[in-house]
N, C-alpha and C. Protein backbone atom coordinates (compact mmCIF):
# COMPACT_ATOMS: atom_id res chain seq x y z
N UNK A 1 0.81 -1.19 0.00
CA UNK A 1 0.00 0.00 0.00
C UNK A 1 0.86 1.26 0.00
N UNK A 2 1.72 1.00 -0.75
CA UNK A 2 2.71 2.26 -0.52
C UNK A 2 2.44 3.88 -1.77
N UNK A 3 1.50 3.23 -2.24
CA UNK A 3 0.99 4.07 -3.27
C UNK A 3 -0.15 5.07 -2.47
N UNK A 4 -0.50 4.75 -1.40
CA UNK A 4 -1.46 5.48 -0.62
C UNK A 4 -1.01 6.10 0.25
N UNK A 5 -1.46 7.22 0.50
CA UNK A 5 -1.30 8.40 1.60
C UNK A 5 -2.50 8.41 2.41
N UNK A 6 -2.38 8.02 4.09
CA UNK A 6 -3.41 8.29 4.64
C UNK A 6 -3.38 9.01 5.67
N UNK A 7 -4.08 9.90 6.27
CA UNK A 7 -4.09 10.74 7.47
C UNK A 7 -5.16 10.47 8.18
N UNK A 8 -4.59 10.31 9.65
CA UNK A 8 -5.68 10.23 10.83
C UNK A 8 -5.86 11.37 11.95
N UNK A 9 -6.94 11.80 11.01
CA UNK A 9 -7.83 12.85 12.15
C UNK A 9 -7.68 12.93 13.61
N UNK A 10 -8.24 11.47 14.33
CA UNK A 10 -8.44 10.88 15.53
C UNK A 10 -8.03 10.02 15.91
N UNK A 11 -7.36 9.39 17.28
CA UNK A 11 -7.43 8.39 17.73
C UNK A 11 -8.19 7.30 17.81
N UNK A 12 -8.34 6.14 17.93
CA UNK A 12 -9.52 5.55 18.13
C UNK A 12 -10.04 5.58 19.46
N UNK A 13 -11.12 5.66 19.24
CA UNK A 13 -12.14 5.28 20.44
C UNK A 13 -12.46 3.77 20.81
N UNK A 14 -12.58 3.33 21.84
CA UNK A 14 -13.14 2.48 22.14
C UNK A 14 -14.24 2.29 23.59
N UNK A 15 -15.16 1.66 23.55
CA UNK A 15 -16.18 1.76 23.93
C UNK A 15 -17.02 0.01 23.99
N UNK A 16 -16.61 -0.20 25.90
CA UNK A 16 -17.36 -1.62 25.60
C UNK A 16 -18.66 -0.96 26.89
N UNK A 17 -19.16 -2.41 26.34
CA UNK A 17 -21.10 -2.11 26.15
C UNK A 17 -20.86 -3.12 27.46
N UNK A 18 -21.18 -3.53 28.40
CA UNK A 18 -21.43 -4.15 29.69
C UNK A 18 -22.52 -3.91 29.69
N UNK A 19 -23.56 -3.39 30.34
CA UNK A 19 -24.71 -3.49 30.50
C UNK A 19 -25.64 -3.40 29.36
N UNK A 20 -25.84 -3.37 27.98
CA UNK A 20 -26.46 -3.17 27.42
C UNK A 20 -26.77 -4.67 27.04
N UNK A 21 -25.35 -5.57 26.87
CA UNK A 21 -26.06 -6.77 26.64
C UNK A 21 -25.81 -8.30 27.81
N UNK A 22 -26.04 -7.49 29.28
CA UNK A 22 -25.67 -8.11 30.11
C UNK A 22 -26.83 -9.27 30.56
N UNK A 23 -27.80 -9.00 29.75
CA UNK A 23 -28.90 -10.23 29.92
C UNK A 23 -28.80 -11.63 29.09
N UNK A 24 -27.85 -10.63 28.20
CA UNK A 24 -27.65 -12.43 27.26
C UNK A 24 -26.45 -12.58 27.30
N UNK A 25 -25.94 -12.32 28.72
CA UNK A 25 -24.06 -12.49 29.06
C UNK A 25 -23.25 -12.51 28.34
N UNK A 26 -23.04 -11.29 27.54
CA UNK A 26 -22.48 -11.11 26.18
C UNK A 26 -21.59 -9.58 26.48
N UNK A 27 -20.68 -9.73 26.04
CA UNK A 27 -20.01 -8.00 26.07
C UNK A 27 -19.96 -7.22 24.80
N UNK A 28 -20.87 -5.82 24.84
CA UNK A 28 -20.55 -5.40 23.15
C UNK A 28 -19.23 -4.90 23.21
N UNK A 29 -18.88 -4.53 22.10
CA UNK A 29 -17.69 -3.04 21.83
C UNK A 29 -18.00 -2.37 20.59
N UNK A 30 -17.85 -0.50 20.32
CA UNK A 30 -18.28 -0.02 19.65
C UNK A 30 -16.78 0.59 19.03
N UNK A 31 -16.03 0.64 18.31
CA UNK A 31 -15.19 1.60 18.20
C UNK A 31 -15.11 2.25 16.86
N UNK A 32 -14.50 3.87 16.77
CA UNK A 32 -15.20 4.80 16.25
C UNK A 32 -13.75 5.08 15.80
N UNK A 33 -12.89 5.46 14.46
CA UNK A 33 -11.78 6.20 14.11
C UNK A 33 -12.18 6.90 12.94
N UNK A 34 -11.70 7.86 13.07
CA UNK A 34 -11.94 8.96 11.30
C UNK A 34 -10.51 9.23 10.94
N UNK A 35 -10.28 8.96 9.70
CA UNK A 35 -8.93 8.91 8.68
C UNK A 35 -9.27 9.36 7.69
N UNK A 36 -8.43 9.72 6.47
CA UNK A 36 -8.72 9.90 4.98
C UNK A 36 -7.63 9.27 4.32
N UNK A 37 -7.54 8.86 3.03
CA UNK A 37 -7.08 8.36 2.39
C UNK A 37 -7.05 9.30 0.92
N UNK A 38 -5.60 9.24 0.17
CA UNK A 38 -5.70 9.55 -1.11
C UNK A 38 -4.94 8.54 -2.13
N UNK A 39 -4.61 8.04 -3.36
CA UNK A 39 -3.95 7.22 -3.99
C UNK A 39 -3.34 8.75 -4.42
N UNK A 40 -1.50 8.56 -3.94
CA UNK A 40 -0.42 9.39 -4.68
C UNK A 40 0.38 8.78 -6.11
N UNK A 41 0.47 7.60 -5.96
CA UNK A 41 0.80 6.67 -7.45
C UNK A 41 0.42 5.80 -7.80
N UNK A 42 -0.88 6.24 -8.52
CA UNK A 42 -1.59 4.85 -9.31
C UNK A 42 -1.03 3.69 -9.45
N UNK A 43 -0.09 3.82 -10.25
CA UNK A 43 0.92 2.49 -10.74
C UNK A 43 0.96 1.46 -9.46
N UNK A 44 1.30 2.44 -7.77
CA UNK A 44 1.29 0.94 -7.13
C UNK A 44 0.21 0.45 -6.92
N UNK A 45 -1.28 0.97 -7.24
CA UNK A 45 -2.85 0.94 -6.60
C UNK A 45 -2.82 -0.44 -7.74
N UNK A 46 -3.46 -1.56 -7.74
CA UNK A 46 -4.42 -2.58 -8.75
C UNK A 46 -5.48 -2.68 -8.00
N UNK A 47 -6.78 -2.83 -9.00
CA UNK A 47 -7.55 -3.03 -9.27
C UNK A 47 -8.51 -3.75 -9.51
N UNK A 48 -9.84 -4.47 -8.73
CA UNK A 48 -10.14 -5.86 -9.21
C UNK A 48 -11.25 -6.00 -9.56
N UNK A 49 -11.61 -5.85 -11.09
CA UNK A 49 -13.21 -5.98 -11.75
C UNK A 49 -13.57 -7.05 -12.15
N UNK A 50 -14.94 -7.48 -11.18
CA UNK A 50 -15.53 -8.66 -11.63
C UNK A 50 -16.96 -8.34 -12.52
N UNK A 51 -17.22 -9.31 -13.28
CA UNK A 51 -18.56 -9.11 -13.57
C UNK A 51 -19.61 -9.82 -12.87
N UNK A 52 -20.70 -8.90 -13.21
CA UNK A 52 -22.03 -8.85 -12.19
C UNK A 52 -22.68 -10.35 -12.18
């Protein structure tokens, strides 16, 4: 992936759920990051088209 440039806005978040799904003794987790991405040299990006 060296053809890509990415920048991160934010850290990640993380976020576990204990009580929300503590009746079916289960633990959630929610986690939340914002980044962007640009392709700086095509040439290293491929491509994969299938048909429908």
């Amino acid at each position: 992936m060296s053809g890509l440039a990415t920048k991160f806005v934010e850290e990640l978040e993380l976020e576990v759920l204990r009580e929300k799904y503590a009746d079916q003794h289960a633990i959630g987790v929610v986690a939340w990051m914002e980044f962007d991405a640009k392709v700086e040299d095509a040439q290293k990006i491929s491509k994969l088209t299938c048909k429908a």
